[in-house]
C-alpha atoms as a PDB file:
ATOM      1  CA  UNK A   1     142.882-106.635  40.172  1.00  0.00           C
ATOM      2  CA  UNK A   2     139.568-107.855  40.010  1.00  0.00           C
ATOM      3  CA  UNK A   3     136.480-106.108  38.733  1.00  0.00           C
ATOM      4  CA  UNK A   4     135.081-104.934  41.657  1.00  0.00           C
ATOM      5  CA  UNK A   5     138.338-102.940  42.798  1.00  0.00           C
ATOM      6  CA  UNK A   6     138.509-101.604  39.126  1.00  0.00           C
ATOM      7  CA  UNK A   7     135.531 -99.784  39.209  1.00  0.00           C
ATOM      8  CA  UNK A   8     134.934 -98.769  42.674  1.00  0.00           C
ATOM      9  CA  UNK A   9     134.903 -95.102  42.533  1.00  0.00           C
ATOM     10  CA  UNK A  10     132.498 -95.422  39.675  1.00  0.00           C
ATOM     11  CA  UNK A  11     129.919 -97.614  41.875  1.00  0.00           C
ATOM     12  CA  UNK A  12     130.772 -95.286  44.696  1.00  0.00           C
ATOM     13  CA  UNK A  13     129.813 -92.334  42.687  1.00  0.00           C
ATOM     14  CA  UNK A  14     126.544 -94.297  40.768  1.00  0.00           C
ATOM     15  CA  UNK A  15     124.982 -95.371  44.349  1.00  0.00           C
ATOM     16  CA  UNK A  16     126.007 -92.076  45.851  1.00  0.00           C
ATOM     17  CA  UNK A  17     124.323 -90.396  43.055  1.00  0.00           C
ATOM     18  CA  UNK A  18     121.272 -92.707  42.805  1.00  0.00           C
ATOM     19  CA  UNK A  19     120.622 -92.318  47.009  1.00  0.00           C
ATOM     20  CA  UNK A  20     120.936 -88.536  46.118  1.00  0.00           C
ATOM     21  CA  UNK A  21     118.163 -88.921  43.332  1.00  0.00           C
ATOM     22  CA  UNK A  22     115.653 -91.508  45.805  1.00  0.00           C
ATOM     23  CA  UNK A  23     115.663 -88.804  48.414  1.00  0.00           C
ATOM     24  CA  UNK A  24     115.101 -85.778  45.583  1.00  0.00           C
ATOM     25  CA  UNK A  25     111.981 -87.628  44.515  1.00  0.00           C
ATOM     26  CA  UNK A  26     110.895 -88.451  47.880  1.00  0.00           C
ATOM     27  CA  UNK A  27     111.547 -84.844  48.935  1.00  0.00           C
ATOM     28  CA  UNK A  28     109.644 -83.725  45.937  1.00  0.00           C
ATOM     29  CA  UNK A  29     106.902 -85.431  46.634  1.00  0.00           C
ATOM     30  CA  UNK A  30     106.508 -84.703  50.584  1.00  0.00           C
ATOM     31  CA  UNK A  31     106.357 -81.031  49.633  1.00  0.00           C
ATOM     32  CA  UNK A  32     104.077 -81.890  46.297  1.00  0.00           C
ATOM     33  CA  UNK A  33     101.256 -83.399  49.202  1.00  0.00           C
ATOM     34  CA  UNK A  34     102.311 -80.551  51.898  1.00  0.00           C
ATOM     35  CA  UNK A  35     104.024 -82.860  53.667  1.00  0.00           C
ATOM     36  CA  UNK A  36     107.477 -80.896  54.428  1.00  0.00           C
ATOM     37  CA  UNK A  37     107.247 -76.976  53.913  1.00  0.00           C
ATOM     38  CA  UNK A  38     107.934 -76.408  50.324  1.00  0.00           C
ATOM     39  CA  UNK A  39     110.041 -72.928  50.641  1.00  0.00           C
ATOM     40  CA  UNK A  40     109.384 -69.843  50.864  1.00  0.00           C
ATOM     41  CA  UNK A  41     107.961 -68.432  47.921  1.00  0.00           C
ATOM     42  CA  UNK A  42     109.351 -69.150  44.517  1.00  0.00           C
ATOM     43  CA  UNK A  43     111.851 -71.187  46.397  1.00  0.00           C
ATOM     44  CA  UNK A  44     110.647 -74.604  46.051  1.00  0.00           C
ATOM     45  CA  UNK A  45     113.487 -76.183  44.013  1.00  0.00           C
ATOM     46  CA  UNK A  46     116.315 -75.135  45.683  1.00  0.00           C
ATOM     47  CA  UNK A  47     114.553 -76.137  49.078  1.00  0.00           C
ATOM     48  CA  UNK A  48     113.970 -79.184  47.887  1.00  0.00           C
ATOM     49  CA  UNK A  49     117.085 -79.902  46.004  1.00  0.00           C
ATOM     50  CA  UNK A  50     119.004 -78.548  49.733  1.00  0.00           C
ATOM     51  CA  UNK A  51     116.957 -80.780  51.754  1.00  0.00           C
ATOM     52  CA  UNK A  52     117.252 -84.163  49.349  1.00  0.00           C
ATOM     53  CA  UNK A  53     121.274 -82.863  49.434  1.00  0.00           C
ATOM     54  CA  UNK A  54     120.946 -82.652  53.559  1.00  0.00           C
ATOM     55  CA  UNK A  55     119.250 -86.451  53.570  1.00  0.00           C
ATOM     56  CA  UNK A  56     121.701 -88.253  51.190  1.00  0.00           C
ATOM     57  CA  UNK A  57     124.923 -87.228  52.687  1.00  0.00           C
ATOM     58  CA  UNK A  58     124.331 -89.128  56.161  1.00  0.00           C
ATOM     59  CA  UNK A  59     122.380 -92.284  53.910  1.00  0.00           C
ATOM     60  CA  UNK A  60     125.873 -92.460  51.996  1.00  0.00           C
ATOM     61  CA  UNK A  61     127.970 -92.139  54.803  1.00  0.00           C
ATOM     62  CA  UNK A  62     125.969 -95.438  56.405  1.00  0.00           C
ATOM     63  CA  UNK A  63     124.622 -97.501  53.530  1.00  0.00           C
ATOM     64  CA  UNK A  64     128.025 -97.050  51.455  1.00  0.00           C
ATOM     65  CA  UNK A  65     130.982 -98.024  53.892  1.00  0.00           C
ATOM     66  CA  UNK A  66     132.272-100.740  51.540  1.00  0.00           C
ATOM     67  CA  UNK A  67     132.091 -99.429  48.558  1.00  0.00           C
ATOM     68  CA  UNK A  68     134.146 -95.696  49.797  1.00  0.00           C
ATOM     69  CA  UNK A  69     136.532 -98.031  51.492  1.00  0.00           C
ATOM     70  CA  UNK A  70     137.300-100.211  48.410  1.00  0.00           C
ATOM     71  CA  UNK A  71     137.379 -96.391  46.414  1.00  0.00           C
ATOM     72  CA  UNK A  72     139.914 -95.518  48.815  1.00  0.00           C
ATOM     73  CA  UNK A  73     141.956 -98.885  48.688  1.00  0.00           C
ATOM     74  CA  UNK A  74     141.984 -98.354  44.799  1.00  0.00           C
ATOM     75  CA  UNK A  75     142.872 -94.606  45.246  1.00  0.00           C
ATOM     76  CA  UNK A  76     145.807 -95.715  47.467  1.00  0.00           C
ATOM     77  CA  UNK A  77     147.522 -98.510  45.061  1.00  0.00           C
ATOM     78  CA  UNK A  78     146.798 -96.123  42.527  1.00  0.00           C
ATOM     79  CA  UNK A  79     148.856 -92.987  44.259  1.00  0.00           C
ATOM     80  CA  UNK A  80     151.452 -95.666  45.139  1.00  0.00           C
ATOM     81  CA  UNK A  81     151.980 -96.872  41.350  1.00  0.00           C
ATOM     82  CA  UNK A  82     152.459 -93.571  40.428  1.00  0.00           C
ATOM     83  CA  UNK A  83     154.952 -92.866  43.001  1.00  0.00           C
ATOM     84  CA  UNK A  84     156.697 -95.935  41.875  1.00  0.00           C
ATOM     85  CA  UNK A  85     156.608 -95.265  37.999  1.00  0.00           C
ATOM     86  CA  UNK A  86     158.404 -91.279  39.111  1.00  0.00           C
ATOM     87  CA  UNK A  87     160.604 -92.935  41.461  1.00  0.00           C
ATOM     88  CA  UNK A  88     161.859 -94.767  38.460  1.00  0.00           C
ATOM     89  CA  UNK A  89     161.842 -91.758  36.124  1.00  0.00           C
ATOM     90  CA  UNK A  90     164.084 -89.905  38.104  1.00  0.00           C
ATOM     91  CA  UNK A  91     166.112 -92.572  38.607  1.00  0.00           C
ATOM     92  CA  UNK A  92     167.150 -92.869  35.307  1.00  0.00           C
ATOM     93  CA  UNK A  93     167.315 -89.432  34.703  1.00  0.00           C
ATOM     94  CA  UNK A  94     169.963 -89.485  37.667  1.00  0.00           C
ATOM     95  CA  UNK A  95     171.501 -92.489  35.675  1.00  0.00           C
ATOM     96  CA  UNK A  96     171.513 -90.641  32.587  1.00  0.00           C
ATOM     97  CA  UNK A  97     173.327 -87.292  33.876  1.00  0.00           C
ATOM     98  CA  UNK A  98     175.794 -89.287  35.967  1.00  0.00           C
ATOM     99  CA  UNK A  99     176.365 -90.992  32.307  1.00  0.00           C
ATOM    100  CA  UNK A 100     176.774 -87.840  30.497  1.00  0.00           C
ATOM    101  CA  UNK A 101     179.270 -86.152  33.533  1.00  0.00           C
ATOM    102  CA  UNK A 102     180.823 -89.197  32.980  1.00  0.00           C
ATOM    103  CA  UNK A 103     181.853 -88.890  29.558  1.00  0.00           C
ATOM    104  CA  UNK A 104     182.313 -84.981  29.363  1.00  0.00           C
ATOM    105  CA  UNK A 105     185.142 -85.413  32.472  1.00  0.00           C
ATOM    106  CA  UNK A 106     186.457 -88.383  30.446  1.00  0.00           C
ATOM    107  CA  UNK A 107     186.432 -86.334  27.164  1.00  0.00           C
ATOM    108  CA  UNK A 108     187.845 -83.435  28.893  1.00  0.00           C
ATOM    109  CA  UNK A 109     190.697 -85.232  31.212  1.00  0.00           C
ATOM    110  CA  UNK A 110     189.666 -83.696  34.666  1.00  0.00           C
ATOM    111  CA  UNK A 111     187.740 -80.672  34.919  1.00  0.00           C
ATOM    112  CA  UNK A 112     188.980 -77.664  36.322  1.00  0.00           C
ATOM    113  CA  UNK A 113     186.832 -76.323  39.358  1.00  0.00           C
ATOM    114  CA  UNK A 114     184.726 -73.160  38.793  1.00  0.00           C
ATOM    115  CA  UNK A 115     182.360 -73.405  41.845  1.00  0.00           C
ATOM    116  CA  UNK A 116     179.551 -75.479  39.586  1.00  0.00           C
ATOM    117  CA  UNK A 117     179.754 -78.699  38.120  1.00  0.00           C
ATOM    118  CA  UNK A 118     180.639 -79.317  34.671  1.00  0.00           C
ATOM    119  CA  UNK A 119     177.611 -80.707  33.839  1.00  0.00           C
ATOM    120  CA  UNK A 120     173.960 -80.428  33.380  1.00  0.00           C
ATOM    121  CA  UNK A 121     172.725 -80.295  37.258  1.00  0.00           C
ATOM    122  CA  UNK A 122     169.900 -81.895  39.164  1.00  0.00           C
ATOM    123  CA  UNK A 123     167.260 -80.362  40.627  1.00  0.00           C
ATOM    124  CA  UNK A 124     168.662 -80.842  44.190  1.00  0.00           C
ATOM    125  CA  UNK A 125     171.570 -79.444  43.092  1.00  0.00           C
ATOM    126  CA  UNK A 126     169.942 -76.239  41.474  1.00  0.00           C
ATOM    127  CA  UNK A 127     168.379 -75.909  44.938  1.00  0.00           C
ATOM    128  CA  UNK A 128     171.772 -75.926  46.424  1.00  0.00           C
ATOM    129  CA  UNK A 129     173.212 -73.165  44.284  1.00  0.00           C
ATOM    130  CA  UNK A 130     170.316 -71.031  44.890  1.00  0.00           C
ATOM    131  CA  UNK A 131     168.594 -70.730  41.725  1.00  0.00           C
ATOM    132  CA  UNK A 132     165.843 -72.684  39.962  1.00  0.00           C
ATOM    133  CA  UNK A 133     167.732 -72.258  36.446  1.00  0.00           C
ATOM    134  CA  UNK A 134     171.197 -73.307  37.896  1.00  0.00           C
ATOM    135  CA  UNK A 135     173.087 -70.173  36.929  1.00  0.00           C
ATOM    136  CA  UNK A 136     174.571 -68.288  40.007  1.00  0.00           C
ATOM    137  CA  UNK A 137     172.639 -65.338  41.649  1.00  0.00           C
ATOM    138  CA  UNK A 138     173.573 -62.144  40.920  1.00  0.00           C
ATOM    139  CA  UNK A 139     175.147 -59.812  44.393  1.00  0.00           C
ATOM    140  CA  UNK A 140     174.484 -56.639  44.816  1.00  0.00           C
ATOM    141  CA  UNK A 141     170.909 -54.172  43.485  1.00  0.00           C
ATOM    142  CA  UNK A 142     169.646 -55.255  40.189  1.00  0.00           C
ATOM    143  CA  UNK A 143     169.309 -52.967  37.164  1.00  0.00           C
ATOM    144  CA  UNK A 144     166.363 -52.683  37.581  1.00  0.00           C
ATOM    145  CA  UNK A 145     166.445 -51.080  41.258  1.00  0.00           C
ATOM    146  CA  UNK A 146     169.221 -48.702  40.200  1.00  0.00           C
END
């Protein structure tokens, strides 16, 4: 990766930031000379701070095109590594629980059937029982409705 992609949502943010700054001090000053209205009574900074704000965003949007698309590029291989990295996480985890079912029906001869499996199960397969934890869900009113 070469330098330029490694830091491009920091220059992104530093010239974003700096245009916003250029057009605070210019906006500052055009209401300094009476230039631009300079609020409504005690109002000055926030109408100046609003109107430098108002400037900026379309000067970004035009002068930095390359640098939010290389931001983006970097924000894309970096979602994708990270997909990649839990891809392989749960991978092995699957690899790991098939290992352990593994051994426990090997241990055990064949497990009987009870409806679950013997094991510890996967979150897919908590989904399919019905319950986050895995344990089955209870029929009928709860205590706590009685």
């Amino acid at each position: 990766m070469s330098s330029t992609k490694s830091h491009a949502t920091l220059r992104y943010t530093t010239m974003r930031l700096g245009i916003f700054v250029g057009c605070l001090v210019v906006v500052a000053v055009l209401a300094h000379f009476g230039i631009v209205p300079a609020g409504i009574g005690r109002s000055n900074p926030v109408w100046v701070v609003l109107l430098a704000l108002v400037l900026s965003a379309p000067l970004s949007y035009v002068l930095l095109r390359r640098q939010r698309d290389a931001m983006s590029e970097q924000i894309v291989e970096g979602v994708g590594r990270a997909k990649e990295r839990l891809a392989a996480n749960q991978r092995q985890e699957d690899a790991a629980v098939d290992a352990e079912e593994a051994l426990r029906k090997q241990r055990s001869g064949t497990a009987q059937h009870t409806g679950r499996p013997a094991g510890p199960m996967r979150p897919a397969q908590r989904e399919a029982a019905g319950s986050p934890g895995g344990a089955p869900r209870a029929s009928g009113p709860s205590a706590s409705s009685v």
